[in-house]
Protein backbone atom coordinates (compact mmCIF):
# COMPACT_ATOMS: atom_id res chain seq x y z
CA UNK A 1 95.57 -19.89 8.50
CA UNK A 2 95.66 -18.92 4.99
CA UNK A 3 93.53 -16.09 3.95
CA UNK A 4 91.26 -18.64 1.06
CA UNK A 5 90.23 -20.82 4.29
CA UNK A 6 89.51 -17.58 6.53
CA UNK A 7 87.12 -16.18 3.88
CA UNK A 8 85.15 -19.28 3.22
CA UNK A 9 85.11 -20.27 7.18
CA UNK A 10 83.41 -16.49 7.18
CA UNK A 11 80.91 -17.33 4.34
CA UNK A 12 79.48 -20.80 6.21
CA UNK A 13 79.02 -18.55 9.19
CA UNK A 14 76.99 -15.82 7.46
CA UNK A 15 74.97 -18.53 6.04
CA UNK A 16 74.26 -20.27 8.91
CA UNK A 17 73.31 -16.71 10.61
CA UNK A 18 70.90 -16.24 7.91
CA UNK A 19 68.78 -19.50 7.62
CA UNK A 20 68.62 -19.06 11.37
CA UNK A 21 67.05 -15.64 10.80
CA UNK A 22 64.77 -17.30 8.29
CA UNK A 23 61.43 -18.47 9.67
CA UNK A 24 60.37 -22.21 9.24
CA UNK A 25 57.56 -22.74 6.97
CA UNK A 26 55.84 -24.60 9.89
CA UNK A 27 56.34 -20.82 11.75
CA UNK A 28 54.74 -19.24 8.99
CA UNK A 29 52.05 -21.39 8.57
CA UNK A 30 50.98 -20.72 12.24
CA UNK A 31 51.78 -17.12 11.60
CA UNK A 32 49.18 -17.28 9.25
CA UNK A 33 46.51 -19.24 11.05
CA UNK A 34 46.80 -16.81 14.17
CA UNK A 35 45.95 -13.87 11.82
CA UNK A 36 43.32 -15.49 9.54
CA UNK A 37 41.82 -16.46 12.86
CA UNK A 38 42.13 -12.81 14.12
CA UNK A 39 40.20 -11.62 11.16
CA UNK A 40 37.76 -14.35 11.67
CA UNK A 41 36.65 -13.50 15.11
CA UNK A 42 36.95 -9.63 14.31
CA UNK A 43 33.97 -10.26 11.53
CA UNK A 44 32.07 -12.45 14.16
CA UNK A 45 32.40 -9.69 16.33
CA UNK A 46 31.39 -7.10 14.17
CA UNK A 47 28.38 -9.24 12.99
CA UNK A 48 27.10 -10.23 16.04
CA UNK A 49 28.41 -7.69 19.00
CA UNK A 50 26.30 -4.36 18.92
CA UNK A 51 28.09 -1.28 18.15
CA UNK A 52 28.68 0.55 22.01
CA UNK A 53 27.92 3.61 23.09
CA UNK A 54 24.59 3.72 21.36
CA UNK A 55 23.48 7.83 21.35
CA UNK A 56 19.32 6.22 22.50
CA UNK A 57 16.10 6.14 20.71
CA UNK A 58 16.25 6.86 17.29
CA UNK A 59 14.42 6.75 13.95
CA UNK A 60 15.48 5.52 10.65
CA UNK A 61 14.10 6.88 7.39
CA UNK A 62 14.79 4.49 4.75
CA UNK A 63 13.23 6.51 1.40
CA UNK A 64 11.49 4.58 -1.48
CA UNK A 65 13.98 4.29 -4.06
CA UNK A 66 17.27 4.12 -1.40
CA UNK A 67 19.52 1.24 -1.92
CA UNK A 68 21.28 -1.09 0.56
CA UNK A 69 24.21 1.11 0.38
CA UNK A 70 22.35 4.44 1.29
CA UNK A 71 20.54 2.02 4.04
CA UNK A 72 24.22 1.38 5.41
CA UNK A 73 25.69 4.66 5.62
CA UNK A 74 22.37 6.05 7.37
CA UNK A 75 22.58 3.28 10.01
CA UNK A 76 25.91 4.10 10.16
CA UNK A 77 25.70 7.69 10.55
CA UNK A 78 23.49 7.13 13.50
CA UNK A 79 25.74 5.49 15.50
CA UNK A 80 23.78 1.84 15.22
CA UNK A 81 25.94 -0.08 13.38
CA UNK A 82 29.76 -0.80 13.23
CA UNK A 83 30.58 -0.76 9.59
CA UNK A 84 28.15 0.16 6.61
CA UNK A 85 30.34 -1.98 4.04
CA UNK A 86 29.93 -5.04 6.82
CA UNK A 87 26.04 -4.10 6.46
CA UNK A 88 26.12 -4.82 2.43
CA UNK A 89 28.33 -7.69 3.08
CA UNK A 90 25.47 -9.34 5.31
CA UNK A 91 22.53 -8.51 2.75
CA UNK A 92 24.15 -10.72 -0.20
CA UNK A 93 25.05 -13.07 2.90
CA UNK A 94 21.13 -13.28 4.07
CA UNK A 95 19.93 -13.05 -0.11
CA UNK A 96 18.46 -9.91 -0.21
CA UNK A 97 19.57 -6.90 -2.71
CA UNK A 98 16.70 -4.70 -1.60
CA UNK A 99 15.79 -2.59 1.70
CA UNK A 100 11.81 -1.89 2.59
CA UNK A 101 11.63 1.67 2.82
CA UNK A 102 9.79 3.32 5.84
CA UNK A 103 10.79 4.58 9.75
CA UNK A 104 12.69 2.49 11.14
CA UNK A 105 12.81 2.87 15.12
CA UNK A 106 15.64 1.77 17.10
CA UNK A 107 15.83 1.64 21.18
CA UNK A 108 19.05 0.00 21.37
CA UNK A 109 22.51 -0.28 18.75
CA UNK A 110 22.03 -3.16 16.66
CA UNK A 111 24.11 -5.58 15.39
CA UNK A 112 25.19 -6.11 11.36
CA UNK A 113 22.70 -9.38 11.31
CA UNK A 114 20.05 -7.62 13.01
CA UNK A 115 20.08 -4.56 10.84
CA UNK A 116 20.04 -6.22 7.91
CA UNK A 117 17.28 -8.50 8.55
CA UNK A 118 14.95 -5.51 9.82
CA UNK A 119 15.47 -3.26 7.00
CA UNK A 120 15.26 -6.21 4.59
CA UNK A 121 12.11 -7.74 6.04
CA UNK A 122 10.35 -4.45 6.84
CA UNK A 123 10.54 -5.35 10.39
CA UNK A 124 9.97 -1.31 11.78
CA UNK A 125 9.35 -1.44 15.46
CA UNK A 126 7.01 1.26 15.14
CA UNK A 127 3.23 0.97 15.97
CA UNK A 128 1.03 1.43 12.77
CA UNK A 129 -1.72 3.27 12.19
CA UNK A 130 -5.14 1.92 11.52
CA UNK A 131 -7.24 3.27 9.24
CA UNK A 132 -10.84 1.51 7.72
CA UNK A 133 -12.46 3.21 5.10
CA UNK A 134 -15.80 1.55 4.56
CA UNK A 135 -17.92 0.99 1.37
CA UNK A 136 -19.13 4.25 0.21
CA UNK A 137 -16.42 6.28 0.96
CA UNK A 138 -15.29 8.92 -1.68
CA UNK A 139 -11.99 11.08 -1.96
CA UNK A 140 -12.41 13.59 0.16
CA UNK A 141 -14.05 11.21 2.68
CA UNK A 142 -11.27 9.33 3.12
CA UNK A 143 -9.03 12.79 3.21
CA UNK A 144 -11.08 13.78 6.16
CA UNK A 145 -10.64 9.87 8.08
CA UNK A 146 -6.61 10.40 7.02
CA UNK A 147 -6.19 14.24 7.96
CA UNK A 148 -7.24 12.91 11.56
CA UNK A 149 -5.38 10.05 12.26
CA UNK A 150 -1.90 10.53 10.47
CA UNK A 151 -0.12 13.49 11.55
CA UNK A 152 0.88 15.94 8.56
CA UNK A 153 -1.38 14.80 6.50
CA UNK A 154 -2.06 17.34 3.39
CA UNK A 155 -5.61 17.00 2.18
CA UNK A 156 -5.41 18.72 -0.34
CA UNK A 157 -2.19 16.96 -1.75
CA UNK A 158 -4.18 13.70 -1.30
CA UNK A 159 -7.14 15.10 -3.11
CA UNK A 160 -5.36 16.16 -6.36
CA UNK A 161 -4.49 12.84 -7.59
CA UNK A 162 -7.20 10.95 -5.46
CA UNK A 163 -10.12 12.75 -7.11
CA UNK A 164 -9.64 11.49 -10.63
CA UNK A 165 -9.21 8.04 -9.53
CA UNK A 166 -12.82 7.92 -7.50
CA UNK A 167 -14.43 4.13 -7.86
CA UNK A 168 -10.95 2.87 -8.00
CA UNK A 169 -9.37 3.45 -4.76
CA UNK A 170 -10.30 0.06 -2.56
CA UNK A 171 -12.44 0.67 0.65
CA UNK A 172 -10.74 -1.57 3.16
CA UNK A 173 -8.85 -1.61 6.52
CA UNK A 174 -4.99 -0.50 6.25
CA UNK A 175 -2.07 0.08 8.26
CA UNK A 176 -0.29 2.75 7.52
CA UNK A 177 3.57 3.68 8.94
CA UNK A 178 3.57 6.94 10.55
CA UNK A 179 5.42 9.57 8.12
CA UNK A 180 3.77 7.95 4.77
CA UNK A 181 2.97 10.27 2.16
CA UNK A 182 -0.36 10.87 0.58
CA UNK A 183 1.17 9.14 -2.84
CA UNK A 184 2.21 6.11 -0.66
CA UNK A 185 -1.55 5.78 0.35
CA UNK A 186 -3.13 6.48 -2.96
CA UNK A 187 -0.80 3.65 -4.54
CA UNK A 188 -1.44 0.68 -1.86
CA UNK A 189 -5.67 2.00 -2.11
CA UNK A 190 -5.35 1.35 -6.43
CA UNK A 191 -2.86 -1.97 -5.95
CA UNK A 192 -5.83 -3.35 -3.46
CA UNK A 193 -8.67 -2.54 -5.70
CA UNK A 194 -6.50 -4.51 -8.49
CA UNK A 195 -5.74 -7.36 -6.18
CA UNK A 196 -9.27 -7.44 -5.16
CA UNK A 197 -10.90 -7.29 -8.71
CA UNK A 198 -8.47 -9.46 -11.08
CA UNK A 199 -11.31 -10.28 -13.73
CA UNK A 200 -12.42 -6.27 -14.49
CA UNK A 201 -9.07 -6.51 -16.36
CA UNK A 202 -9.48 -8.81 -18.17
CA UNK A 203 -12.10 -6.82 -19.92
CA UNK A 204 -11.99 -3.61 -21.98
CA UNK A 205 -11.32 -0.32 -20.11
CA UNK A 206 -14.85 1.12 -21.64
CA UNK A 207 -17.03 -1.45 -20.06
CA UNK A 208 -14.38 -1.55 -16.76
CA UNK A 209 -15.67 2.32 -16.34
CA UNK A 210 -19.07 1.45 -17.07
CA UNK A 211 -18.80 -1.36 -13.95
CA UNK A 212 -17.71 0.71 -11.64
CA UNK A 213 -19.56 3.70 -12.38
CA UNK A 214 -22.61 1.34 -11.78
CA UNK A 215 -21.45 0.17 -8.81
CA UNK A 216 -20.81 2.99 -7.32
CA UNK A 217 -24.23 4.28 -7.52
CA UNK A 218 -25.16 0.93 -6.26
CA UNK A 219 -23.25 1.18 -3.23
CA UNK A 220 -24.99 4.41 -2.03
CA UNK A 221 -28.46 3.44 -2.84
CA UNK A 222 -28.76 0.11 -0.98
CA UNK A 223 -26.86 -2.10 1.49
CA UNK A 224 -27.89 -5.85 1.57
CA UNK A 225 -26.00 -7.48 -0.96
CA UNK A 226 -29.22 -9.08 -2.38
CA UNK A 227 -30.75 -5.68 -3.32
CA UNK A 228 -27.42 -4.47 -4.47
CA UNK A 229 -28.02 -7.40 -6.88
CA UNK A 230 -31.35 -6.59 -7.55
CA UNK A 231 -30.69 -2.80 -8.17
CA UNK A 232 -27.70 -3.79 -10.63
CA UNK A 233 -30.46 -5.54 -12.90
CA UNK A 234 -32.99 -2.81 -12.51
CA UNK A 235 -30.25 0.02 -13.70
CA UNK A 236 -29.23 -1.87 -16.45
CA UNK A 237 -32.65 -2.44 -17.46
CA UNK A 238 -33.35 0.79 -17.43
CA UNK A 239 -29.95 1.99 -19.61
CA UNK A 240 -31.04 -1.15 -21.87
CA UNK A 241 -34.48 0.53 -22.69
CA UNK A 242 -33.19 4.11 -22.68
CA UNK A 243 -34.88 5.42 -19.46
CA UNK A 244 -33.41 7.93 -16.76
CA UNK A 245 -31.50 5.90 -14.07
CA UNK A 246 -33.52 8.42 -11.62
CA UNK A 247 -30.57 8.00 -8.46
CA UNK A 248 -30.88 10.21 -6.04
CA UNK A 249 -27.10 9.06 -5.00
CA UNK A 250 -26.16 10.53 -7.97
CA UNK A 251 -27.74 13.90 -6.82
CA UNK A 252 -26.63 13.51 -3.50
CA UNK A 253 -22.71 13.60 -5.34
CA UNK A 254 -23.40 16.64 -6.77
CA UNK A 255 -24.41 18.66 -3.33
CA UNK A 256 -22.06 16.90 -1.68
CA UNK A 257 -25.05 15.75 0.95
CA UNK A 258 -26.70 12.45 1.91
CA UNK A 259 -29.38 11.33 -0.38
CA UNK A 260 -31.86 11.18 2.41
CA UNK A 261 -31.78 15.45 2.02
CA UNK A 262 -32.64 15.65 -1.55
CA UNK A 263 -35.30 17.69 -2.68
CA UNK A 264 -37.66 18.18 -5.40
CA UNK A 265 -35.98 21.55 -6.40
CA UNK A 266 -32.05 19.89 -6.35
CA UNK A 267 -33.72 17.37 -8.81
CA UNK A 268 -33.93 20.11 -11.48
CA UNK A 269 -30.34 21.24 -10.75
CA UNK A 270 -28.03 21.01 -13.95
CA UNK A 271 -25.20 18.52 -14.24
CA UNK A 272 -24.02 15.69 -16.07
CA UNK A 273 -24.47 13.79 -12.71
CA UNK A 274 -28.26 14.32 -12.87
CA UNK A 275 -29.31 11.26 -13.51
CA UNK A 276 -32.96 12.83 -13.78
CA UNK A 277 -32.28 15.21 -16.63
CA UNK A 278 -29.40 13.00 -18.73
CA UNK A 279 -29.96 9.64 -19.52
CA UNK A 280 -27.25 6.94 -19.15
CA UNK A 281 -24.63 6.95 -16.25
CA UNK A 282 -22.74 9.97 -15.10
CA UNK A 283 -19.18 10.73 -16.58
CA UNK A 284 -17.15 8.83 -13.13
CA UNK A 285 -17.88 7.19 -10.15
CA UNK A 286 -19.78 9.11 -7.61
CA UNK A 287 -17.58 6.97 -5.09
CA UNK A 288 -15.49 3.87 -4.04
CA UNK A 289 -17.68 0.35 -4.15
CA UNK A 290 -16.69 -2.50 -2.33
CA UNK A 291 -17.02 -5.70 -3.58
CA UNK A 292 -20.49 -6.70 -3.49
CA UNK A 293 -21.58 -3.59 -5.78
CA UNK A 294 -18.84 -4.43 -8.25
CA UNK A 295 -19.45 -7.92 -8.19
CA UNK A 296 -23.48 -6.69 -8.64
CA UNK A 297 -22.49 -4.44 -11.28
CA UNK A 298 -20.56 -6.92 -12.93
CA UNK A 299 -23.28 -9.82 -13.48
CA UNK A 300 -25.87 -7.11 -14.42
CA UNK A 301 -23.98 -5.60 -17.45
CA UNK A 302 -22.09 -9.35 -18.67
CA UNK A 303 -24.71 -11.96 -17.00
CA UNK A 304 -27.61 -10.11 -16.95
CA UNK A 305 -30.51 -12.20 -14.84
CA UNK A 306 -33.19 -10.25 -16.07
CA UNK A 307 -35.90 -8.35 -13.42
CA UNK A 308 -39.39 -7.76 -13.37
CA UNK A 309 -38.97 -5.02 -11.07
CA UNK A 310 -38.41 -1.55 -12.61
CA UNK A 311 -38.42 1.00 -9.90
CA UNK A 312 -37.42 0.59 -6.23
CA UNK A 313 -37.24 3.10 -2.92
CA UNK A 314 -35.36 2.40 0.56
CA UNK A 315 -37.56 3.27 3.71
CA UNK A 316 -36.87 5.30 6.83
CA UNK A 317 -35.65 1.43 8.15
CA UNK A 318 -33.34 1.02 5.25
CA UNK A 319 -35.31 -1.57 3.55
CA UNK A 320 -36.38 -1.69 0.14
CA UNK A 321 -39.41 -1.99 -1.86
CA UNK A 322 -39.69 -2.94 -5.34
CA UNK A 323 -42.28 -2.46 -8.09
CA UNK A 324 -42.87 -3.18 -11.74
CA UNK A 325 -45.17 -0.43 -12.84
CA UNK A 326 -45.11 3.58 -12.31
CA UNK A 327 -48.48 3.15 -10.51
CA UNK A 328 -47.10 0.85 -8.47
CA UNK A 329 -44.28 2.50 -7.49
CA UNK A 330 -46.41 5.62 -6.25
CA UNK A 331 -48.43 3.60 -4.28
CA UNK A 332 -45.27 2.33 -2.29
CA UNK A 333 -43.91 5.95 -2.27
CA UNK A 334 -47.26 6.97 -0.69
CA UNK A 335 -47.22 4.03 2.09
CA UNK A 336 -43.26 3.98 3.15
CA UNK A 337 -42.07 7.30 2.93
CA UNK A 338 -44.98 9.82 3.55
């Protein structure tokens, strides 16, 4: 056979050795499918299958301020979830860009949906702590309620920033999440007070202070909401015409005491909270109102009503008696409380 047709017979065959190598495109296709179907089950799997060999019970402390990808890598680094990139994958999936910060407590590993949902949604598994602090509670009152029921509480960390903001920190009920700090609690006590009273800012700060300061003596001299009413007109009255508000709440601040104990010698005691000696009201709030002194406060100073009354005192019973004239007032002062 010449050596021309020996050399091309040689080529055809190398050819047709390759293109047999040579996958089909219908092979590759599948090829394809089997891995893109691999991949597909892996992420279901890694979404929806808790990571094994879960260490136990542990807690979570997501910080204020720490971002879904700090969230991840602490879930991660606790053995709860699979993947921490698989955990920001699943907050853009779900629409959130945010995590709720607080202690998070897990029994069991958790899957990537399940994760992401908690931490986006708040959802803790940790029993909160109640705490009500009613009308008439100052600072330091509501230092002493905390320092007992939340455990490393700092009093006196709660006090320096608390104190200036007396009449302004909302007495309510709250739950609080075990580990929050005395800065957490001071910022949801001023965002209720706003939430609560929308229409004191509409108005300037001056007569805002003046409102409050009002109310707050308000709230410590009387209890029914009617007499809080009538007490807001019979202050303002009084501040209209240039005479002594005469609280003893106002002394009781300054002792640190109830009223009730007030005596004729703290009366002459010196201090801008005297509302004996200085005329006008006293430079802050002697403590936190609730609503119905602000709202009393409120229509006295903008809507005044206008009272007879000028002087008032609260029996042993708690109930109040009114009176227009000095002589009046001693008479009542003589038959209720001697």
């Amino acid at each position: 056979m010449p050596e021309d047709i020996i050399e091309k017979t040689e080529e055809i065959a190398e050819i047709e050795k390759t293109e047999e190598q040579k996958p089909s495109v219908k092979n590759l296709v599948f090829l394809l499918l089997k891995i893109f179907g691999a991949f597909i089950v892996f992420l279901i799997l890694a979404f929806v299958v808790p990571k094994p060999n879960f260490n136990g019970e542990t807690t979570i402390l997501i910080n204020s301020g720490d971002g879904v990808k700090s969230a991840g890598d602490k879930l991660y680094d606790a053995g709860i979830i699979w993947s921490s990139t698989l955990f920001d994958l699943e907050t853009i999936i779900i629409g959130k860009n945010k995590v709720i910060a607080g202690p998070y407590k897990f029994g069991i590993s958790e899957n990537i949906i399940g994760a992401s949902i908690r931490l986006t949604h708040g959802y803790f598994g940790v029993q909160k702590i109640k705490t009500t602090f009613p009308e008439g509670f100052t600072a330091t009152d509501m230092a002493n309620r905390l320092f007992s029921v939340i455990p490393n509480f700092n009093k006196n960390l709660f006090l320096t920033s608390a104190k200036p903001l007396e009449g302004y920190l909302f007495p309510d009920t709250y739950f609080f999440l075990p580990g929050v700090t005395e800065a957490d609690i001071i910022d949801k006590l001023q965002k209720t007070f706003k939430e609560k009273n929308p229409k004191l800012f509409l108005l300037s700060k001056e007569t805002q202070i003046k409102i409050i300061t009002l109310a707050s003596i308000i709230e410590k001299e009387v209890q029914k909401p009617e007499d809080k009413k009538t007490v807001a007109e019979i202050f303002v009255k009084r501040l209209n015409t240039g005479m002594a508000l005469q609280s003893d709440a106002t002394i009781a601040y300054i002792l640190d005491e109830d009223s009730k104990d007030v005596t004729a010698l703290d009366l002459k005691k010196d201090s801008p909270y005297n509302t004996y000696i200085y005329k006008g009201l006293p430079p802050t709030p002697i403590t936190n109102p609730g609503l119905d002194a602000i709202n009393s406060a409120y229509d006295a100073i903008l809507n005044p009503q206008g009272t007879t009354y000028l002087y008032f005192l609260t029996d042993k019973d708690g109930n109040v008696h009114y009176a227009t004239t000095y002589a009046e007032h001693k008479a009542n002062v003589a038959k209720y409380l001697r």
